[in-house]
Protein backbone atom coordinates (compact mmCIF):
# COMPACT_ATOMS: atom_id res chain seq x y z
CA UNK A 1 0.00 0.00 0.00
CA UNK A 2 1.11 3.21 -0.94
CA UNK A 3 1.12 6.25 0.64
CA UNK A 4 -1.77 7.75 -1.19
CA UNK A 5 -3.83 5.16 -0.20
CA UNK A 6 -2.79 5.17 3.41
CA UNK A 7 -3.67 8.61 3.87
CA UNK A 8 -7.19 7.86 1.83
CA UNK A 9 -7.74 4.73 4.32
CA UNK A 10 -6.95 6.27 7.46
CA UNK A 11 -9.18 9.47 6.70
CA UNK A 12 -11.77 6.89 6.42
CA UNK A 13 -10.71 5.50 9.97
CA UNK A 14 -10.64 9.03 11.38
CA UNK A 15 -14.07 9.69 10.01
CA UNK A 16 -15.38 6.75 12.06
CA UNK A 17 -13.38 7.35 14.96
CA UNK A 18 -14.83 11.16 14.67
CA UNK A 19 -11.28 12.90 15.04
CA UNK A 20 -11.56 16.33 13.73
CA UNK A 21 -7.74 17.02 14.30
CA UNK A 22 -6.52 14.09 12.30
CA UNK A 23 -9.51 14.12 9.38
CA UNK A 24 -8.97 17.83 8.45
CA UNK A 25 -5.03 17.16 8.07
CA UNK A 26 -5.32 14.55 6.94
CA UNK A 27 -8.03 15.76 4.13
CA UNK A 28 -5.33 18.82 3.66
CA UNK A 29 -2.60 16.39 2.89
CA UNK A 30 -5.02 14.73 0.60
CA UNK A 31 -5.97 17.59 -1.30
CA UNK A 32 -2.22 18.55 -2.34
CA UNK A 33 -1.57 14.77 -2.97
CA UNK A 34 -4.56 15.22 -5.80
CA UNK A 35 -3.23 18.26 -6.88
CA UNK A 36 0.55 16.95 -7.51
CA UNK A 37 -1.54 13.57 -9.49
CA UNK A 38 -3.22 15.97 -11.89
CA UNK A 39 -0.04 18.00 -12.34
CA UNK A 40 1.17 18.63 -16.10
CA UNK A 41 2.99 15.68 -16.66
CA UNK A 42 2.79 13.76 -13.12
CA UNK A 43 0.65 11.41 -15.85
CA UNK A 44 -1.85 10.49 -13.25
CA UNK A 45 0.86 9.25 -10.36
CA UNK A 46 2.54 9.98 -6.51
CA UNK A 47 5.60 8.05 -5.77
CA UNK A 48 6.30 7.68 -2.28
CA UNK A 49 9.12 10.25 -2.21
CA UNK A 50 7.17 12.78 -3.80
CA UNK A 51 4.36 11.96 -0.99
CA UNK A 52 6.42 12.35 1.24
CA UNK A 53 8.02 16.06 0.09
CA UNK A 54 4.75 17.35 0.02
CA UNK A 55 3.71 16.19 4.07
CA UNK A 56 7.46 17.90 4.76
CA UNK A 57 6.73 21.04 2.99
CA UNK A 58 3.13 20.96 5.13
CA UNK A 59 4.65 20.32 8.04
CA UNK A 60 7.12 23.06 7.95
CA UNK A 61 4.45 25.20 7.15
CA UNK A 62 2.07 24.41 9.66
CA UNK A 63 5.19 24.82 12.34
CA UNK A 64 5.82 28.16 10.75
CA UNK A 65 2.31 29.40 11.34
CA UNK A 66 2.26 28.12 14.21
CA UNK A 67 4.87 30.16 15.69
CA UNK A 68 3.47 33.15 13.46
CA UNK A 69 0.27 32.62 15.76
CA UNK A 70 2.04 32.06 19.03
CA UNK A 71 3.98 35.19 18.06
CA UNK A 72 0.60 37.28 17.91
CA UNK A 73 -0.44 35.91 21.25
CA UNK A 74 -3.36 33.56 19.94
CA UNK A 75 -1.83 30.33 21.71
CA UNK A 76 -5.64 28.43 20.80
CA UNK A 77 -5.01 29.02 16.81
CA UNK A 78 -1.21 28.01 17.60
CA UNK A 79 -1.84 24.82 19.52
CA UNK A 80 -4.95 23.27 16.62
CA UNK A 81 -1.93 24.11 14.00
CA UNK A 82 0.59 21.93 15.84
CA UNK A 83 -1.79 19.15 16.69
CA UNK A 84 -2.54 19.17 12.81
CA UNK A 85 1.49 18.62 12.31
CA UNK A 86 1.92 16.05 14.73
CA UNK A 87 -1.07 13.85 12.53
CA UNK A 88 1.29 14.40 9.58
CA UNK A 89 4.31 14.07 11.32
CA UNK A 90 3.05 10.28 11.68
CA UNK A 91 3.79 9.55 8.24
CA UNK A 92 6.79 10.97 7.72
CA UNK A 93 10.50 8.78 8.82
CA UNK A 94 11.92 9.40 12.30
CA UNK A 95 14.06 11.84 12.10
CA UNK A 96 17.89 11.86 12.85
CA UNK A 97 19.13 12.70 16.38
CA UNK A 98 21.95 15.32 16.48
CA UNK A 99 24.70 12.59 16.88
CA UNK A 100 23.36 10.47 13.49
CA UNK A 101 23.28 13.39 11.89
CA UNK A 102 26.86 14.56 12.30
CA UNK A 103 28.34 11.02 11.70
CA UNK A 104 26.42 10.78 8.18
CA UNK A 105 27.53 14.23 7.58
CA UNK A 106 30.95 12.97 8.57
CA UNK A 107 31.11 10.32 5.95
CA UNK A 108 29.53 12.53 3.31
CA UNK A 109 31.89 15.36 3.50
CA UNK A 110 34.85 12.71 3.94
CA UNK A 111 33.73 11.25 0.27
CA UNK A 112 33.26 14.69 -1.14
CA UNK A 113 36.49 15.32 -0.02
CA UNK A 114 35.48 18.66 0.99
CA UNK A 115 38.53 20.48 2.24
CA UNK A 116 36.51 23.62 4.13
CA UNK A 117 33.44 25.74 3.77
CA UNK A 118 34.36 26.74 -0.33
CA UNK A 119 32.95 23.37 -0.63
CA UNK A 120 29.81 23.28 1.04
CA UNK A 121 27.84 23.10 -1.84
CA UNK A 122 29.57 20.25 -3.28
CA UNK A 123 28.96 18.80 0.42
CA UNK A 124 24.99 20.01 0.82
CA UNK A 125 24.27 18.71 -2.68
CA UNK A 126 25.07 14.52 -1.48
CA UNK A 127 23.49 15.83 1.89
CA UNK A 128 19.97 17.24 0.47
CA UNK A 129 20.16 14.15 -1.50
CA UNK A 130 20.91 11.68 1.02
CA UNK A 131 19.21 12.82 4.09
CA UNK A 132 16.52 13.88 2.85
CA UNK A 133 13.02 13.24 4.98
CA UNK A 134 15.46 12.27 7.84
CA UNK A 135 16.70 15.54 8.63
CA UNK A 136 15.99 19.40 8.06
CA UNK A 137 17.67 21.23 5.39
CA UNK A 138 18.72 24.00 7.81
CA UNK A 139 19.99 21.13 10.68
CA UNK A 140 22.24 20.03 7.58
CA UNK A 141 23.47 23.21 6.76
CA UNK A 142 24.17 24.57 10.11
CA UNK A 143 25.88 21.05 11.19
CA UNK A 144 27.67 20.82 7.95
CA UNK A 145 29.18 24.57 8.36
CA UNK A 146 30.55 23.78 11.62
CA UNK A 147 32.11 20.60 10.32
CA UNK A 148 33.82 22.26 7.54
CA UNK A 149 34.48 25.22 9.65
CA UNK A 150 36.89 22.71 12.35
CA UNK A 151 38.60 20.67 9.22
């Protein structure tokens, strides 16, 4: 089962289960899975790893407005955003603790070669790549700076 038809089951299972929360992310999530289907040349498909782009980009977004809320004193409008991102977080892969992430990071930059920060691009390129879905792209950059910074 795919991840498309995850999300379409367990909508399903939140309707019955009558969790508001869950169902309207998860109906959100939905909605730009349909739209990135019936894309100009997406030719009626949604791998996995594009799924899965589109719940990141949502969940950054929700955490964004969420702060953006929090920041404007309306903690109620703050706190239904984040329980929305924790239903998506569900589906995404656990994420790397600080320590995984430096030792991939490690290996990466030791295969790139990378001699100091003129190469972090050559370095963030296999990173993005790589890590992606188990890490943020600013955790990478900010971990791979100070790594190139102490070579």
């Amino acid at each position: 089962m795919n991840l498309f038809e995850q999300i379409s089951n367990d909508i399903k299972a939140a309707m019955l289960a009558k969790d508001k929360v869950k169902l309207e992310a998860l109906r959100n999530v939905k909605k730009y899975f349909l739209e990135a289907k019936t894309a100009p040349g997406a030719n009626d498909t949604l791998t996995d790893e594009a799924a899965l782009k589109i719940i990141q980009k949502l969940v950054k977004q929700g955490k964004d407005v969420a702060q953006i809320y929090a920041g404007q004193n309306r903690q109620d409008l703050a706190d239904a955003e984040l329980a929305q991102v924790r239903a998506m977080e569900s589906y995404l892969p656990q994420p790397l603790s600080a320590g995984e992430l430096e030792s991939e990071l490690k290996k990466i930059i030791s295969q790139t070669a990378a001699a100091g920060l003129q190469d972090m691009g050559k370095v963030m390129g296999v990173a993005a790549k790589a890590l992606s879905g188990k890490a943020e792209g600013r955790a990478i950059s900010e971990t791979v700076k100070r790594l190139l910074t102490e070579r």
